[in-house]
C-alpha atoms as a PDB file:
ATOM      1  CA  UNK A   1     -10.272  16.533 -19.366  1.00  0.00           C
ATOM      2  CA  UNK A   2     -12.204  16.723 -16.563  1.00  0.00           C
ATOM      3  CA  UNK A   3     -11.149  19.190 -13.626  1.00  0.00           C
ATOM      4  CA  UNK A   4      -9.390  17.415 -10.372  1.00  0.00           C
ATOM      5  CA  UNK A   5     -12.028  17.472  -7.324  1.00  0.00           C
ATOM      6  CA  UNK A   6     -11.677  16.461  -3.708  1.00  0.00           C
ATOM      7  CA  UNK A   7     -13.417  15.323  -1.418  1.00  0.00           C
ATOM      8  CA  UNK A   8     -12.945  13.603   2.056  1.00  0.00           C
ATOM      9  CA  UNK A   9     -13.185   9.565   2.290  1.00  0.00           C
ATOM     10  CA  UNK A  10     -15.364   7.620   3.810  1.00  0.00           C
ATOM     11  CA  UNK A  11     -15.436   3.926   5.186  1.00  0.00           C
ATOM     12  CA  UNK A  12     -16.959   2.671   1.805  1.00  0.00           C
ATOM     13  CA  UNK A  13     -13.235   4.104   0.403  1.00  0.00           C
ATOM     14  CA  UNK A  14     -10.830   2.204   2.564  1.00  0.00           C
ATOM     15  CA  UNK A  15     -10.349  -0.494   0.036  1.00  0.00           C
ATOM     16  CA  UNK A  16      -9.609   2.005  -2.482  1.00  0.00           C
ATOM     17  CA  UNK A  17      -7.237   3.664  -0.986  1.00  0.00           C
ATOM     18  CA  UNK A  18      -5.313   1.021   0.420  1.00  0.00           C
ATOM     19  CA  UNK A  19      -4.541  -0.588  -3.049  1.00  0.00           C
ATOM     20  CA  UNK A  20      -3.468   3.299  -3.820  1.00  0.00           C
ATOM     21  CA  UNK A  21      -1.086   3.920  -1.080  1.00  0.00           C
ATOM     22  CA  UNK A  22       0.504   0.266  -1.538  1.00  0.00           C
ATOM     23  CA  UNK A  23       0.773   0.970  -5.085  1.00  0.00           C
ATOM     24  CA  UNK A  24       2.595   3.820  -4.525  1.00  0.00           C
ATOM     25  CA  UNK A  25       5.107   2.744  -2.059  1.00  0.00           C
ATOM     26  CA  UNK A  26       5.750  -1.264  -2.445  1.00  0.00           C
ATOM     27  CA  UNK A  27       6.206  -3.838  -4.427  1.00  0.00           C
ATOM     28  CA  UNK A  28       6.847  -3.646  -8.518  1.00  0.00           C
ATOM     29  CA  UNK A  29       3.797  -1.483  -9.132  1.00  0.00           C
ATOM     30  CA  UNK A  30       5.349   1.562  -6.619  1.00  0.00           C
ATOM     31  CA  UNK A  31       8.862   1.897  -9.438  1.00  0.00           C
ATOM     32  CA  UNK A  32       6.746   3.327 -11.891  1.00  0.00           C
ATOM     33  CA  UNK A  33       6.814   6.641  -9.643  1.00  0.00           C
ATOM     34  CA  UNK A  34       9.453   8.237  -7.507  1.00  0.00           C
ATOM     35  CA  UNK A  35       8.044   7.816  -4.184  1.00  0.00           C
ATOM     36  CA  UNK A  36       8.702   3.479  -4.235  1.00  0.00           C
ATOM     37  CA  UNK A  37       9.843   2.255  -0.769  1.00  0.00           C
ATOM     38  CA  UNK A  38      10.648  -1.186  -2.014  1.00  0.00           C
ATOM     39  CA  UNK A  39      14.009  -1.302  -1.313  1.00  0.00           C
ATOM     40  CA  UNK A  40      13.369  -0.324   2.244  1.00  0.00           C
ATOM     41  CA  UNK A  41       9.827  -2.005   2.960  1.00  0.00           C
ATOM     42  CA  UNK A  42       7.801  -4.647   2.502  1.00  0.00           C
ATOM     43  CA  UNK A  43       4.079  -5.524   3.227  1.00  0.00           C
ATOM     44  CA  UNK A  44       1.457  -3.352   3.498  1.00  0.00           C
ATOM     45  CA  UNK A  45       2.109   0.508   3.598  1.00  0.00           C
ATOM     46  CA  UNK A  46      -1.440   1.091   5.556  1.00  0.00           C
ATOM     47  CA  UNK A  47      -3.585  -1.191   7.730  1.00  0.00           C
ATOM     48  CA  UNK A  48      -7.051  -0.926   7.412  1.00  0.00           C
ATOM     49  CA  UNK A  49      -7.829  -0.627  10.821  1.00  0.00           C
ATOM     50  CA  UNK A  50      -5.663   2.093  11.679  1.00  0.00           C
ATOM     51  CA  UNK A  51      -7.322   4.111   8.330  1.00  0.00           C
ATOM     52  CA  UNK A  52     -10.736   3.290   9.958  1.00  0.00           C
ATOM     53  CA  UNK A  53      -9.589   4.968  13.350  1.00  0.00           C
ATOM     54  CA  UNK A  54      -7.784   7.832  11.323  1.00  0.00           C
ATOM     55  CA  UNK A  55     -11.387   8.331   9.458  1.00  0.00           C
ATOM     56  CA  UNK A  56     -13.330   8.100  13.114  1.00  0.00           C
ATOM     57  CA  UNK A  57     -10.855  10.468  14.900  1.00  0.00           C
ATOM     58  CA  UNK A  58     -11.765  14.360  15.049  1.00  0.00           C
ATOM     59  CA  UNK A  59     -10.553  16.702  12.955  1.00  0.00           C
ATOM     60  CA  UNK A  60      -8.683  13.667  11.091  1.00  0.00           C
ATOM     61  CA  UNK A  61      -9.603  13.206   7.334  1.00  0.00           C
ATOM     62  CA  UNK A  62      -8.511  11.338   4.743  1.00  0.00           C
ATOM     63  CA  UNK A  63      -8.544  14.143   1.911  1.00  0.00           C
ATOM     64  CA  UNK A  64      -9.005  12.373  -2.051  1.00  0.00           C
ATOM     65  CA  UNK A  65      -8.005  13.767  -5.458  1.00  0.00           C
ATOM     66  CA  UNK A  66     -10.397  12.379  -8.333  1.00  0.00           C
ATOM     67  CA  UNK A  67     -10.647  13.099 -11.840  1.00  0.00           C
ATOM     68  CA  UNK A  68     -13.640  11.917 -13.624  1.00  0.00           C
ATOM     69  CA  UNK A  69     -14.894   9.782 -10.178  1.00  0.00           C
ATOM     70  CA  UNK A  70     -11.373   7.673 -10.463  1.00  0.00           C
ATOM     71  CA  UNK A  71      -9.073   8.078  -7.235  1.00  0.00           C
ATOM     72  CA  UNK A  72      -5.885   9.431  -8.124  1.00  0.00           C
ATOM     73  CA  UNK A  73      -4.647  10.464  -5.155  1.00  0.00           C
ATOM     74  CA  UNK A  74      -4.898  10.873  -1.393  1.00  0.00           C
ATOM     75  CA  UNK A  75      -3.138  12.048   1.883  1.00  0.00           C
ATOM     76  CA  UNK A  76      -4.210  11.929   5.579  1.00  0.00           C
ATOM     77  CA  UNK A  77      -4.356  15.429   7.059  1.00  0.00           C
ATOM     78  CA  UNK A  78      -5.048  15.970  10.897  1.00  0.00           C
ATOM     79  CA  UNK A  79      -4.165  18.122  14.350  1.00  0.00           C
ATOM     80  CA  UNK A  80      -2.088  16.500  16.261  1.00  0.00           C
ATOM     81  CA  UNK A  81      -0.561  18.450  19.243  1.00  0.00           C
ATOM     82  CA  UNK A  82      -2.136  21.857  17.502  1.00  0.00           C
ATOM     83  CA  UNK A  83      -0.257  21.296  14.874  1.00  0.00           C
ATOM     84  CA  UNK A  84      -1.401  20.363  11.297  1.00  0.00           C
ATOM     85  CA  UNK A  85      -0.532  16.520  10.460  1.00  0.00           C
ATOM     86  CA  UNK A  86       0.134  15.513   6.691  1.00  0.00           C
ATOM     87  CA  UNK A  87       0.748  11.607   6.387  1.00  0.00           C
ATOM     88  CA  UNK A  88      -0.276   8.865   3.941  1.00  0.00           C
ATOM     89  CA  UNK A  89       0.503  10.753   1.035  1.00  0.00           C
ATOM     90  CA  UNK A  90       0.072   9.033  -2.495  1.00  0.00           C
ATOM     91  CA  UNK A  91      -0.239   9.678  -5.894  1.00  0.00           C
ATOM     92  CA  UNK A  92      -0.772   6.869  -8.566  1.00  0.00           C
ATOM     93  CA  UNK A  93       2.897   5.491  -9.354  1.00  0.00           C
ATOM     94  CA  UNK A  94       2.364   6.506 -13.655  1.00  0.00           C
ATOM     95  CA  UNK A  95       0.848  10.147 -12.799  1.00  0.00           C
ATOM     96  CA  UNK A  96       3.725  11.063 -10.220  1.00  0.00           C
ATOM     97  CA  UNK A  97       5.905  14.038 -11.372  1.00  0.00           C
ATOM     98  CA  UNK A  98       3.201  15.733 -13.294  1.00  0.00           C
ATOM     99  CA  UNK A  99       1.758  18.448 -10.432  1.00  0.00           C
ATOM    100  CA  UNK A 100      -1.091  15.812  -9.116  1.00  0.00           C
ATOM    101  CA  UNK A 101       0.948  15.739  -5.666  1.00  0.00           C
ATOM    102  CA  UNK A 102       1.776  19.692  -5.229  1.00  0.00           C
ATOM    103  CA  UNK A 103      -1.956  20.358  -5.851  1.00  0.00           C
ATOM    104  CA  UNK A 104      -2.941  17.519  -3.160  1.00  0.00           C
ATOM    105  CA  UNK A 105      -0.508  18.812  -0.842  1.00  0.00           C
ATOM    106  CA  UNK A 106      -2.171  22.453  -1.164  1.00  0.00           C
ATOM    107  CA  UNK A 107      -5.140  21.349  -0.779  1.00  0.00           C
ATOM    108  CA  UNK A 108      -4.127  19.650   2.658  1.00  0.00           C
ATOM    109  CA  UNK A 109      -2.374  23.163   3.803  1.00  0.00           C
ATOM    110  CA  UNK A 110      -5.097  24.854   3.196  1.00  0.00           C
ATOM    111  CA  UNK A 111      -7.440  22.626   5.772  1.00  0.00           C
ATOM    112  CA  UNK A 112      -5.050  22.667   8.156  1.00  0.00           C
ATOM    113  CA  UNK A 113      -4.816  26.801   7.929  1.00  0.00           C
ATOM    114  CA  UNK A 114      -8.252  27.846   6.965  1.00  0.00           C
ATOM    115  CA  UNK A 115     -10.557  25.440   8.069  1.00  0.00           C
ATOM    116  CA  UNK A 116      -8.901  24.669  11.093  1.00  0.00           C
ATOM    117  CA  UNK A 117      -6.597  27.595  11.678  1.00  0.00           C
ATOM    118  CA  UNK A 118      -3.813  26.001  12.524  1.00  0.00           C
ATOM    119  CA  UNK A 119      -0.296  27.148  12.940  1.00  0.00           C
ATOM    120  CA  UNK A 120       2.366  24.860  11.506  1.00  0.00           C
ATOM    121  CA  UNK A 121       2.064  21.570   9.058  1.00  0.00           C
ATOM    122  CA  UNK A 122       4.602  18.594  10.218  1.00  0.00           C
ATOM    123  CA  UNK A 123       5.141  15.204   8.859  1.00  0.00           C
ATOM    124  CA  UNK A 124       7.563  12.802   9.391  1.00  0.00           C
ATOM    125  CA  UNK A 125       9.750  11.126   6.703  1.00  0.00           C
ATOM    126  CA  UNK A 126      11.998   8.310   6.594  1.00  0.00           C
ATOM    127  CA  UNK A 127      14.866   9.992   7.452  1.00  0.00           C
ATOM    128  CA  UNK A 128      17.466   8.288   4.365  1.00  0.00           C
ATOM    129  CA  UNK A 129      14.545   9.373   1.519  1.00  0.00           C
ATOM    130  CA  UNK A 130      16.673  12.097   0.523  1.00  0.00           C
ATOM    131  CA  UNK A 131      14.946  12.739  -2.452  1.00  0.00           C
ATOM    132  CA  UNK A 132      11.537  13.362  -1.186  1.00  0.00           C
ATOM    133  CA  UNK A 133      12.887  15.563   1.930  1.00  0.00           C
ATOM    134  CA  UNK A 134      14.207  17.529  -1.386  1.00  0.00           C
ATOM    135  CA  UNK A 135      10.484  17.366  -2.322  1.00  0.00           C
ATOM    136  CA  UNK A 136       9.224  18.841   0.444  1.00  0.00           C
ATOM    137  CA  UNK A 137      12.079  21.460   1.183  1.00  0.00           C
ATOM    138  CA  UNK A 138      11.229  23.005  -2.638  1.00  0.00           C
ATOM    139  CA  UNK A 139       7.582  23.683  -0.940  1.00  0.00           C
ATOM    140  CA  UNK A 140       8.774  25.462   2.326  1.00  0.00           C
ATOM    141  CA  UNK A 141       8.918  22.286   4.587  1.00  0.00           C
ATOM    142  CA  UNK A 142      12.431  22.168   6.443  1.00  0.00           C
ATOM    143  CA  UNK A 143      13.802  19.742   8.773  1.00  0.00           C
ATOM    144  CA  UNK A 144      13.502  20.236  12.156  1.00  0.00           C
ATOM    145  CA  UNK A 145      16.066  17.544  13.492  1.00  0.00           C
ATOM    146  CA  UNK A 146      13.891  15.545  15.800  1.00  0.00           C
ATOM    147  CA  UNK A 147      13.625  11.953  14.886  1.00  0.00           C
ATOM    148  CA  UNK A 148      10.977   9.210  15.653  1.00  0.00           C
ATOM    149  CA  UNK A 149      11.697   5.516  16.074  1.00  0.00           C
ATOM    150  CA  UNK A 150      10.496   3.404  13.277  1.00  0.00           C
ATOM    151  CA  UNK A 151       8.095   0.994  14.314  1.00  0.00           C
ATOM    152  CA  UNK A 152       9.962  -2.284  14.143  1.00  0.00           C
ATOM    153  CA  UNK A 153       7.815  -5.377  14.796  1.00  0.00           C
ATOM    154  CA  UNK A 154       4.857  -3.784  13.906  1.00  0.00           C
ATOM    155  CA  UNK A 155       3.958  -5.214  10.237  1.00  0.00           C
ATOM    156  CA  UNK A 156       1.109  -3.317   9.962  1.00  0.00           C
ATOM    157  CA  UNK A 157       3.363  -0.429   9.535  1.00  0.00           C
ATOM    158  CA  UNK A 158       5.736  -2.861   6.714  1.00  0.00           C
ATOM    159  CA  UNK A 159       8.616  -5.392   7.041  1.00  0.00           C
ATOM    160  CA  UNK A 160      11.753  -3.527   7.367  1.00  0.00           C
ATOM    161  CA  UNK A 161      14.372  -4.759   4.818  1.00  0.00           C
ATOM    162  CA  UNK A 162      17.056  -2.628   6.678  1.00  0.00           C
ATOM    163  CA  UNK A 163      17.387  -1.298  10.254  1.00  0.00           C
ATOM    164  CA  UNK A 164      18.441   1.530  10.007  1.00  0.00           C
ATOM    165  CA  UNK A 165      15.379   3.267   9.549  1.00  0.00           C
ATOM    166  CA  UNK A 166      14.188   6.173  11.232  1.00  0.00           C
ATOM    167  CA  UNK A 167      11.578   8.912  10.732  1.00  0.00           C
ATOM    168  CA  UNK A 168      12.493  12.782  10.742  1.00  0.00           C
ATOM    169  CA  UNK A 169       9.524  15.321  11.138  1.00  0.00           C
ATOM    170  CA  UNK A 170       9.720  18.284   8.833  1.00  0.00           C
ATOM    171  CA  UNK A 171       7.666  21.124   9.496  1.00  0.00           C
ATOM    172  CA  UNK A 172       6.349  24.228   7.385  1.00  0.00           C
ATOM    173  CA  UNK A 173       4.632  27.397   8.977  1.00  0.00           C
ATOM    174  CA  UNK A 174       1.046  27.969   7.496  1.00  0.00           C
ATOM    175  CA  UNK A 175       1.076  31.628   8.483  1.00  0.00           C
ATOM    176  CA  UNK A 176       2.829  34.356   7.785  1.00  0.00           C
ATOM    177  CA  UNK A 177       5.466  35.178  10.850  1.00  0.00           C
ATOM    178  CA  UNK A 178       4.828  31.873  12.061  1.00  0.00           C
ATOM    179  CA  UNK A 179       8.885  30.470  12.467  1.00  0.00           C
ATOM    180  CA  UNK A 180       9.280  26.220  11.847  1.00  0.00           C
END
């Protein structure tokens, strides 16, 4: 089997990795994996505009996991407020739960610390998707208790099938004696 590589994405990707993350997260494709949002979203999970700004931004990449040249996964890592950012997180709905995601993840950590020595990872999760703040809290995120609005009326973000929804950042430090 050939070894997992990454590498960041370009504009030629965006395609790619748009049919990845909205396999992942909606519609009958995302219930093959754990990380399905289909009972609280519909439409698209990423607009392809706002990847194209992520990918022009600095110090804003859009990290990929390949195995043999075939996208497998991919995540948005970036500083935001000298923090790190993780974000747009997905793994391909039948190869979720085998370790693809952890090593992704790592990968992402270690940009944020190493190549851009920064302090603290944060993301922000829907706050009622207890299972994946379980996911994160087994790899040393932790909730922090500050919420962001979701962004209702904006489709580019998905059509809400519930309003209750709200984000919740989680943060992890990325050095040691650095408190979250």
């Amino acid at each position: 089997m050939d070894a997992l590589t990454f590498r960041h994405a370009t504009h030629a990707d965006i395609p790619a990795i748009v049919e990845l993350v909205t396999s992942a997260y909606r519609g009958e494709s995302s219930r093959k994996g754990w990380t399905t949002e289909a009972d609280l979203l519909d439409g698209p999970r990423i607009d392809p505009d706002v990847l194209a700004t992520d990918l022009a931004r600095p110090r804003s990449i859009v990290l990929l996991a390949e195995r043999g040249g075939a996208l497998l996964a991919c995540a948005h890592v970036a500083e935001e407020d000298g923090a790190g950012y993780f974000g747009m997180f997905a793994v391909r709905p039948e190869l979720q739960g085998g370790g693809l995601g952890k090593a992704v993840l790592a990968e992402a950590e270690r940009i944020a610390r190493e190549d851009w020595d920064l302090p603290v990872m944060r993301m922000t999760v829907i706050d009622v998707r207890d299972s994946l703040i379980a996911y994160y809290g087994r790899r040393g995120y932790r909730r922090t208790g500050i919420h962001k609005p979701f962004p209702y009326g904006d489709e580019r973000f998905g059509i809400p099938l519930r309003d209750d929804l709200r984000f919740e950042v989680l943060e992890k430090p990325l050095h040691a004696g650095v408190a979250a």
